[in-house]
C-alpha atoms as a PDB file:
ATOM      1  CA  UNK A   1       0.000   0.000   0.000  1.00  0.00           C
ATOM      2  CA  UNK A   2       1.760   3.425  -1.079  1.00  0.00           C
ATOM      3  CA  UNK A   3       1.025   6.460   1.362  1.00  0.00           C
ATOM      4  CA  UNK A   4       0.959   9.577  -0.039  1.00  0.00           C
ATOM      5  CA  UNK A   5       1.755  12.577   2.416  1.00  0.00           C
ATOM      6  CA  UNK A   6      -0.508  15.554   2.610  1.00  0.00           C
ATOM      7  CA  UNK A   7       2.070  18.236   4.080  1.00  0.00           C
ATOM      8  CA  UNK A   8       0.386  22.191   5.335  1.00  0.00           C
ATOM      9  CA  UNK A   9       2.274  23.566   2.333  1.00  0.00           C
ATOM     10  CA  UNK A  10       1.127  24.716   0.165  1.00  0.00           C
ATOM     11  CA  UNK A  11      -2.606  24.416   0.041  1.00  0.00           C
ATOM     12  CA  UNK A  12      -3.863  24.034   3.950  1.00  0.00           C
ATOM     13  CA  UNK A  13      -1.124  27.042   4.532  1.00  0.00           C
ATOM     14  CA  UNK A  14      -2.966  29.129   1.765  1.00  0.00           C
ATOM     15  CA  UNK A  15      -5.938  28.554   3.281  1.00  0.00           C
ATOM     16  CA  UNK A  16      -5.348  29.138   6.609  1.00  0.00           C
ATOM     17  CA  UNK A  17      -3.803  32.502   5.404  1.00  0.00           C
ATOM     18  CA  UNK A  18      -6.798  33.512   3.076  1.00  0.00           C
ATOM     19  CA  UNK A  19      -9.167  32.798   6.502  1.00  0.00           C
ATOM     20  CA  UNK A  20      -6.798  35.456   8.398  1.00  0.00           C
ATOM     21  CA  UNK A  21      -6.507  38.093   5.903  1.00  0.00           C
ATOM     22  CA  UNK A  22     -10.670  37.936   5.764  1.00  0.00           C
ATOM     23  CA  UNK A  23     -10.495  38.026  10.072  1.00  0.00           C
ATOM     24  CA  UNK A  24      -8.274  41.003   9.026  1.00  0.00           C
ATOM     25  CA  UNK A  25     -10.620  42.672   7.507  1.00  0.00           C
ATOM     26  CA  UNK A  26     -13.698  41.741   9.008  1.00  0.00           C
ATOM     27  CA  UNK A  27     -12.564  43.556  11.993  1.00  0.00           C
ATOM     28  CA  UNK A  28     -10.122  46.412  10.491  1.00  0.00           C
ATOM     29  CA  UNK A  29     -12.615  48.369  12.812  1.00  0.00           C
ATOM     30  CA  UNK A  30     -11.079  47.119  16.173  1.00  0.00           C
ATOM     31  CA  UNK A  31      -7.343  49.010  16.064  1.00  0.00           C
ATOM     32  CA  UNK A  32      -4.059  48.500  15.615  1.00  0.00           C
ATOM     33  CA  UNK A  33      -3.659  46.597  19.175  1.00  0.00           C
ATOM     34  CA  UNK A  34      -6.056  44.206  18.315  1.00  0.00           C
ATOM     35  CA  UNK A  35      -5.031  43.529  14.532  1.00  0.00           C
ATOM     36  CA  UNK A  36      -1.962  42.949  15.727  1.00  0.00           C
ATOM     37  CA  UNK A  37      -3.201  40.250  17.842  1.00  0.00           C
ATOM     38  CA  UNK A  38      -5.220  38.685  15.487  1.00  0.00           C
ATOM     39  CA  UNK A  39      -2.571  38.342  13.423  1.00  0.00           C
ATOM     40  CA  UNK A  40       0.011  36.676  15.684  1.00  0.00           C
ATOM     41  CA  UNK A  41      -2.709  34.571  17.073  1.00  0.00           C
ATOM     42  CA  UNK A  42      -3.509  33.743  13.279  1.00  0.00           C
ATOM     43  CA  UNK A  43       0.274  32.995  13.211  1.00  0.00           C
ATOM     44  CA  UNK A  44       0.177  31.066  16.096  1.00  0.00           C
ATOM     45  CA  UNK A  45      -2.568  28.848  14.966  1.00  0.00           C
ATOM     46  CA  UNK A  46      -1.150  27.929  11.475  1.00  0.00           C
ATOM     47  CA  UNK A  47       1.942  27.149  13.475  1.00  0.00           C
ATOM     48  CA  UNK A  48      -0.315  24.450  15.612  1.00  0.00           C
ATOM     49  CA  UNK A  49      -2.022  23.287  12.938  1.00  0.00           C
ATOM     50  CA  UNK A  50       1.552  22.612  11.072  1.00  0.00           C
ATOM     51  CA  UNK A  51       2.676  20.520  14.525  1.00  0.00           C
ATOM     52  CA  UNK A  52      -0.612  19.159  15.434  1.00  0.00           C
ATOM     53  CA  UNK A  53      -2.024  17.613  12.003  1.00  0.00           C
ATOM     54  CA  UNK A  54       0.466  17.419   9.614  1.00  0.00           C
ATOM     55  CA  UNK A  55       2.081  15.164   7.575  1.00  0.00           C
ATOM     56  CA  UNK A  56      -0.714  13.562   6.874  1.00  0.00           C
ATOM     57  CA  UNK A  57      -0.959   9.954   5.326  1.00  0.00           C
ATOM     58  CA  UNK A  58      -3.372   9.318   2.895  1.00  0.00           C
ATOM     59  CA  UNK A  59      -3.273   5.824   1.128  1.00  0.00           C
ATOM     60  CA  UNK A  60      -2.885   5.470  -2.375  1.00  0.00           C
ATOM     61  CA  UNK A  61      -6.440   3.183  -1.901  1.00  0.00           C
ATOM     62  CA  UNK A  62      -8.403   5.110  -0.293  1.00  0.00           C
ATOM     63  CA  UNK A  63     -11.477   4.447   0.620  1.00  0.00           C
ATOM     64  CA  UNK A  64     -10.976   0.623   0.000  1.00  0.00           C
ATOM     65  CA  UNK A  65      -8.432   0.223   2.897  1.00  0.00           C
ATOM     66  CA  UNK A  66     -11.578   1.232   5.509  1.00  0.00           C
ATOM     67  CA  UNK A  67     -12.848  -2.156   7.296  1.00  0.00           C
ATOM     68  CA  UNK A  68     -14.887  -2.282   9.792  1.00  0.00           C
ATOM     69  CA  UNK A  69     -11.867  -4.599  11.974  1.00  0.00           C
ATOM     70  CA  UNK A  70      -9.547  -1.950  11.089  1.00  0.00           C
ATOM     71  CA  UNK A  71     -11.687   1.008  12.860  1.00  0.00           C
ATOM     72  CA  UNK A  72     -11.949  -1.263  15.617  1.00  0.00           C
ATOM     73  CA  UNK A  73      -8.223  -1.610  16.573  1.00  0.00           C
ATOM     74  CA  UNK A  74      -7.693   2.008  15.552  1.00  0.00           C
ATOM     75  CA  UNK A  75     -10.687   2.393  18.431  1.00  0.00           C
ATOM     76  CA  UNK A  76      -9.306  -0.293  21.019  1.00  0.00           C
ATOM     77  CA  UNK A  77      -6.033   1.580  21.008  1.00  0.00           C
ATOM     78  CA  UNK A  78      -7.234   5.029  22.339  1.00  0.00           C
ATOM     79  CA  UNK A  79      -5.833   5.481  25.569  1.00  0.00           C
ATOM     80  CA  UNK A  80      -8.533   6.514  28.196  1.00  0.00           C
ATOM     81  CA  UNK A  81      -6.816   4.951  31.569  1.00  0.00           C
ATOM     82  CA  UNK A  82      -5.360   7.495  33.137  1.00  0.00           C
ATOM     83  CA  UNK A  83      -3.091   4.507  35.416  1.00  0.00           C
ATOM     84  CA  UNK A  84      -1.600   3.265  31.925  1.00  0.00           C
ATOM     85  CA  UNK A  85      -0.129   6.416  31.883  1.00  0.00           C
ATOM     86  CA  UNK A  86       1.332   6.188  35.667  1.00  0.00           C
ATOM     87  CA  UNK A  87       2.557   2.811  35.083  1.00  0.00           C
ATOM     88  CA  UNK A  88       4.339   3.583  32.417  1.00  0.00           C
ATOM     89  CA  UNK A  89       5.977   6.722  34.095  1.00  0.00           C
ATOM     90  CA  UNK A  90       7.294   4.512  36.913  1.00  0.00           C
ATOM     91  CA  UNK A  91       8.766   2.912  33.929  1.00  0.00           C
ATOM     92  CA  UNK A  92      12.337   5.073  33.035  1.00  0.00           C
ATOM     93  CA  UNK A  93      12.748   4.930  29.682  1.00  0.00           C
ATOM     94  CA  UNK A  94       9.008   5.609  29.124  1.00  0.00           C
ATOM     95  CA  UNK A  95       8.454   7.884  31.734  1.00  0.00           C
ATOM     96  CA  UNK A  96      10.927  10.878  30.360  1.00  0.00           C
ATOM     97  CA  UNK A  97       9.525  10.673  27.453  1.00  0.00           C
ATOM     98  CA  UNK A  98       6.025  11.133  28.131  1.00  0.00           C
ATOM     99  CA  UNK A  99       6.720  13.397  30.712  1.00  0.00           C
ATOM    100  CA  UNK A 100       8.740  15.268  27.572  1.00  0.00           C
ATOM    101  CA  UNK A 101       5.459  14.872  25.626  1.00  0.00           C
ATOM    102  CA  UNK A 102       2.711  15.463  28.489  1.00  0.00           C
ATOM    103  CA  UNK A 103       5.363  18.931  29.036  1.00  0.00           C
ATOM    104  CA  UNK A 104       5.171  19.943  25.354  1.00  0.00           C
ATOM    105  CA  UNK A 105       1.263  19.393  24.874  1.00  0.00           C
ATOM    106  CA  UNK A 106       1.070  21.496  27.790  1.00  0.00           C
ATOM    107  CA  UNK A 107       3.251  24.514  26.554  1.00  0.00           C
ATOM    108  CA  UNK A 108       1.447  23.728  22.756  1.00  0.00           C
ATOM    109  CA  UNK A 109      -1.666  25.765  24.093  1.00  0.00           C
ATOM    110  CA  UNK A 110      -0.699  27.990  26.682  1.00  0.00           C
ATOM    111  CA  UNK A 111      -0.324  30.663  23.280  1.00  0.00           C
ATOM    112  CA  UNK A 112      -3.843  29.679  22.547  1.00  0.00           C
ATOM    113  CA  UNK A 113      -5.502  30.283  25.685  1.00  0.00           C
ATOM    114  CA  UNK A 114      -3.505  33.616  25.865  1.00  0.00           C
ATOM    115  CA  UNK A 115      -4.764  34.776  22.774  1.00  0.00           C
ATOM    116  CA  UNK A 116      -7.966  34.002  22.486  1.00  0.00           C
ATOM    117  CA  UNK A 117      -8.741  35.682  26.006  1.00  0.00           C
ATOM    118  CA  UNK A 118      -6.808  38.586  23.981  1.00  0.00           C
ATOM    119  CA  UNK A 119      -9.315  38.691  21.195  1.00  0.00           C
ATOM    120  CA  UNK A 120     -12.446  37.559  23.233  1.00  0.00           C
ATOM    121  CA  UNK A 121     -13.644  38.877  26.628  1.00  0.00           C
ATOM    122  CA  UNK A 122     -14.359  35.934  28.465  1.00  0.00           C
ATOM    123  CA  UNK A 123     -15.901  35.267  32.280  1.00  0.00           C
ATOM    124  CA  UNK A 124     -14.909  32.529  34.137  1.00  0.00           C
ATOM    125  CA  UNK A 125     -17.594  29.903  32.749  1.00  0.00           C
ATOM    126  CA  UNK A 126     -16.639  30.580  29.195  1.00  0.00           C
ATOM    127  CA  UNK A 127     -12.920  29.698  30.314  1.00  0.00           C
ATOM    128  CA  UNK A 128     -14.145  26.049  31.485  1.00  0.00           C
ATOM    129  CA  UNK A 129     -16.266  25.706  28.288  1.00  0.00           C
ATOM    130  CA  UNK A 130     -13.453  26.735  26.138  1.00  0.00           C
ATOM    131  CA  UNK A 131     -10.453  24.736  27.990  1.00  0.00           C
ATOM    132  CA  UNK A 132     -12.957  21.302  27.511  1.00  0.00           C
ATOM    133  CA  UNK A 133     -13.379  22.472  23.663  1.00  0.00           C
ATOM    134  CA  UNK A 134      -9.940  22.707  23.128  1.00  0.00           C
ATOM    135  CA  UNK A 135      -8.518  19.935  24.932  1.00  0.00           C
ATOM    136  CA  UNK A 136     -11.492  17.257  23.356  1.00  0.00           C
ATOM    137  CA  UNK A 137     -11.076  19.269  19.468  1.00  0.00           C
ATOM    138  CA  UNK A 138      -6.983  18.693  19.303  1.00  0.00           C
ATOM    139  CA  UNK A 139      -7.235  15.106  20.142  1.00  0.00           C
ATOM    140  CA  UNK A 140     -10.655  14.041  18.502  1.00  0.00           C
ATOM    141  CA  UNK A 141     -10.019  15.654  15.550  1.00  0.00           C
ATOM    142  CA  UNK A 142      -6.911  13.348  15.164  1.00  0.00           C
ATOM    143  CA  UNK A 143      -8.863  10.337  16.184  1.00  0.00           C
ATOM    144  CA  UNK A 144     -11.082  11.485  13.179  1.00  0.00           C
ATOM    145  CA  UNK A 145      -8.050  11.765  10.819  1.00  0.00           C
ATOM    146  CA  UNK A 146      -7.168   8.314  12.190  1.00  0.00           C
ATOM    147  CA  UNK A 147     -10.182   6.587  11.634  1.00  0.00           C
ATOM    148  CA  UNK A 148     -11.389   8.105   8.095  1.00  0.00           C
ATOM    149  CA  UNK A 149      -8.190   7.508   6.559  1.00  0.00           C
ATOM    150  CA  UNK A 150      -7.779   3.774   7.635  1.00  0.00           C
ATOM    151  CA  UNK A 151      -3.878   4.764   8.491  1.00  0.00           C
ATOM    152  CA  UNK A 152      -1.926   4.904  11.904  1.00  0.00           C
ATOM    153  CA  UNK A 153      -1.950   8.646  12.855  1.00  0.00           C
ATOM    154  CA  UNK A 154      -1.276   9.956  16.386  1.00  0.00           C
ATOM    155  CA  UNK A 155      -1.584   7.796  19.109  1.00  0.00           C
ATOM    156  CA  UNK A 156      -4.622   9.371  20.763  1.00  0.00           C
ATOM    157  CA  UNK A 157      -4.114   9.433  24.923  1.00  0.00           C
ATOM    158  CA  UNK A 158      -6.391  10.952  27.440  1.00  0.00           C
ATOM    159  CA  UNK A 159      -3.952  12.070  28.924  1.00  0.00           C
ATOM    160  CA  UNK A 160      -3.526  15.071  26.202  1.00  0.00           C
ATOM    161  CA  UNK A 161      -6.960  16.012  26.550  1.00  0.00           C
ATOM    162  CA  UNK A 162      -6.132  16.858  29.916  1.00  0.00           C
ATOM    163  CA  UNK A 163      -2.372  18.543  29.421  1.00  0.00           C
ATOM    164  CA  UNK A 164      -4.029  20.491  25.784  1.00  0.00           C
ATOM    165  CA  UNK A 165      -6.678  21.381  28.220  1.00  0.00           C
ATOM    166  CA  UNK A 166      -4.467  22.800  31.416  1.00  0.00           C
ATOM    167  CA  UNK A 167      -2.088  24.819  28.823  1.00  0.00           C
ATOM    168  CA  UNK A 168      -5.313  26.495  27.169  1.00  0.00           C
ATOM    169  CA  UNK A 169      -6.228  27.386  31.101  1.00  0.00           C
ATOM    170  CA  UNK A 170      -3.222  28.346  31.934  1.00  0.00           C
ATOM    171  CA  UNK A 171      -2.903  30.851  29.142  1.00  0.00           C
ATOM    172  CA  UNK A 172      -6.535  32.463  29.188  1.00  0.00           C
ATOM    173  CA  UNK A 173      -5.646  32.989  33.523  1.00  0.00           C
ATOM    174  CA  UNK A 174      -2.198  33.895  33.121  1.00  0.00           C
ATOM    175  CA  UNK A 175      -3.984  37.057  30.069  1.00  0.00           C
ATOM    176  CA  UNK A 176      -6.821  38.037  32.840  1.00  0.00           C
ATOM    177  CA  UNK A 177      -3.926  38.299  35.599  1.00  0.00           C
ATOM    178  CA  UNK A 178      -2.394  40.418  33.543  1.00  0.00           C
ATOM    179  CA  UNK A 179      -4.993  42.308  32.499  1.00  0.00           C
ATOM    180  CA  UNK A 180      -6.238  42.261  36.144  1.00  0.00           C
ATOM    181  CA  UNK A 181      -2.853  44.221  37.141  1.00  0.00           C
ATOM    182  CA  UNK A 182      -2.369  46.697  34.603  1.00  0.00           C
ATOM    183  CA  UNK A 183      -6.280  47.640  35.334  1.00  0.00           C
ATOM    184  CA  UNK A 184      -5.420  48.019  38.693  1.00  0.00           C
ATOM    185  CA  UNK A 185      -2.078  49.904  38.455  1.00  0.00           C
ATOM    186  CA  UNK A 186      -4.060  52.744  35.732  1.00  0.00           C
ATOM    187  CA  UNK A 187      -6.845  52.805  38.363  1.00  0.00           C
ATOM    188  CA  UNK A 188      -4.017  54.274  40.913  1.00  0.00           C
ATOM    189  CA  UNK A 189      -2.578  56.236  39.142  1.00  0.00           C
ATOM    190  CA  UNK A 190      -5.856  57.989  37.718  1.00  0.00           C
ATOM    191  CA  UNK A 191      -6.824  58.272  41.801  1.00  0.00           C
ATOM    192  CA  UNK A 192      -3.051  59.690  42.426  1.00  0.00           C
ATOM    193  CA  UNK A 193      -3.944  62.260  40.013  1.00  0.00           C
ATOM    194  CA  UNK A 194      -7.254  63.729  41.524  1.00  0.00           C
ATOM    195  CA  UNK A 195      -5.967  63.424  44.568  1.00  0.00           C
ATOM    196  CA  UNK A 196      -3.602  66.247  43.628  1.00  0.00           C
ATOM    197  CA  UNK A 197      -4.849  68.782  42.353  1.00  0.00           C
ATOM    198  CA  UNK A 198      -3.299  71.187  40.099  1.00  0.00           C
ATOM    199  CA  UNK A 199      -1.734  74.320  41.761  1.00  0.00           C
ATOM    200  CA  UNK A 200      -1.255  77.496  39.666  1.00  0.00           C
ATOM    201  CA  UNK A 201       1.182  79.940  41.436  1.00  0.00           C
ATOM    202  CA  UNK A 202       0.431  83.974  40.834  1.00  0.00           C
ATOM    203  CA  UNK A 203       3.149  86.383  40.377  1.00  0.00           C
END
């Protein structure tokens, strides 16, 4: 069976970029602050796509290479025991290298949390919604990939649900923090300000 490899140049790239330049415009309204990030977050999220998605395999015969045994195993060997995962980290060789990969997925969305908090005022409930959309999106749409194209993909682990999930938190907390402070430091120093008043001196 030949594989043919579906890379995010040129044509996903072009797309993504067409979808950002129309973001672009569609809010032009909005200022230069928040163009300019919309378009690093529209940077960011090409670059995730790129990491996340691609390569990816498609078999020369495709669809013929779909059987019904074949979704099965692809389906039997979704991780959803979170102990696999701990026994395998007492494990040495295994364990730094999921902790390597558990640390990456983790740092993978921190930029996304960030920047959509950025680019969307969000309360506290919209947060939780969002970090369970994102963590469940990254890996299901993989499992997706997986099972339409009949091909081994990424080894889907519920274990980055959780990690995709915690760096999307981490980043939409760590922007309203921020926020939070700089609000806070203007808001002194606008009360500094009327609490001294100006003094004009006469000749």
């Amino acid at each position: 069976m030949n594989i043919q490899m579906l890379t995010f140049f040129p044509y996903p790239f072009l797309i993504s970029l067409v979808i950002l330049i129309a973001a672009i415009i569609r809010y032009r309204q909005r200022g230069w602050r928040y163009q300019l990030g919309l378009v690093l977050f529209g940077m960011y999220l090409m670059a995730l796509l790129m990491a996340v998605f691609f390569p990816i395999p498609i078999p020369s015969n495709w669809p013929d290479n779909l059987t019904r045994q074949g979704t099965l195993r692809a389906l039997s060997e979704v991780n959803l025991n979170l102990f696999r995962t701990a026994a395998r980290l007492i494990s040495m060789n295994a364990g730094v290298a999921m902790i390597r990969d558990l640390t990456m997925n983790f740092f993978l969305t921190i930029p996304f949390g960030f920047g959509l908090a950025f680019l969307k005022s969000l309360n506290f409930r919209q947060t939780l919604l969002y970090t369970l959309v994102v963590g469940l999106s990254l890996e299901g749409l993989q499992l997706l990939i997986k099972l339409g194209l009949g091909v081994f993909y990424h080894a889907i682990d519920v274990n980055d649900v959780i990690t995709n999930g915690l760096g999307f938190l981490t980043g939409a907390l760590l922007f309203l923090g921020i926020s939070r402070i700089m609000r806070a430091a203007r808001n002194r120093q606008a009360a500094r300000r009327i609490q001294t008043p100006d003094v004009n001196y006469g000749d």
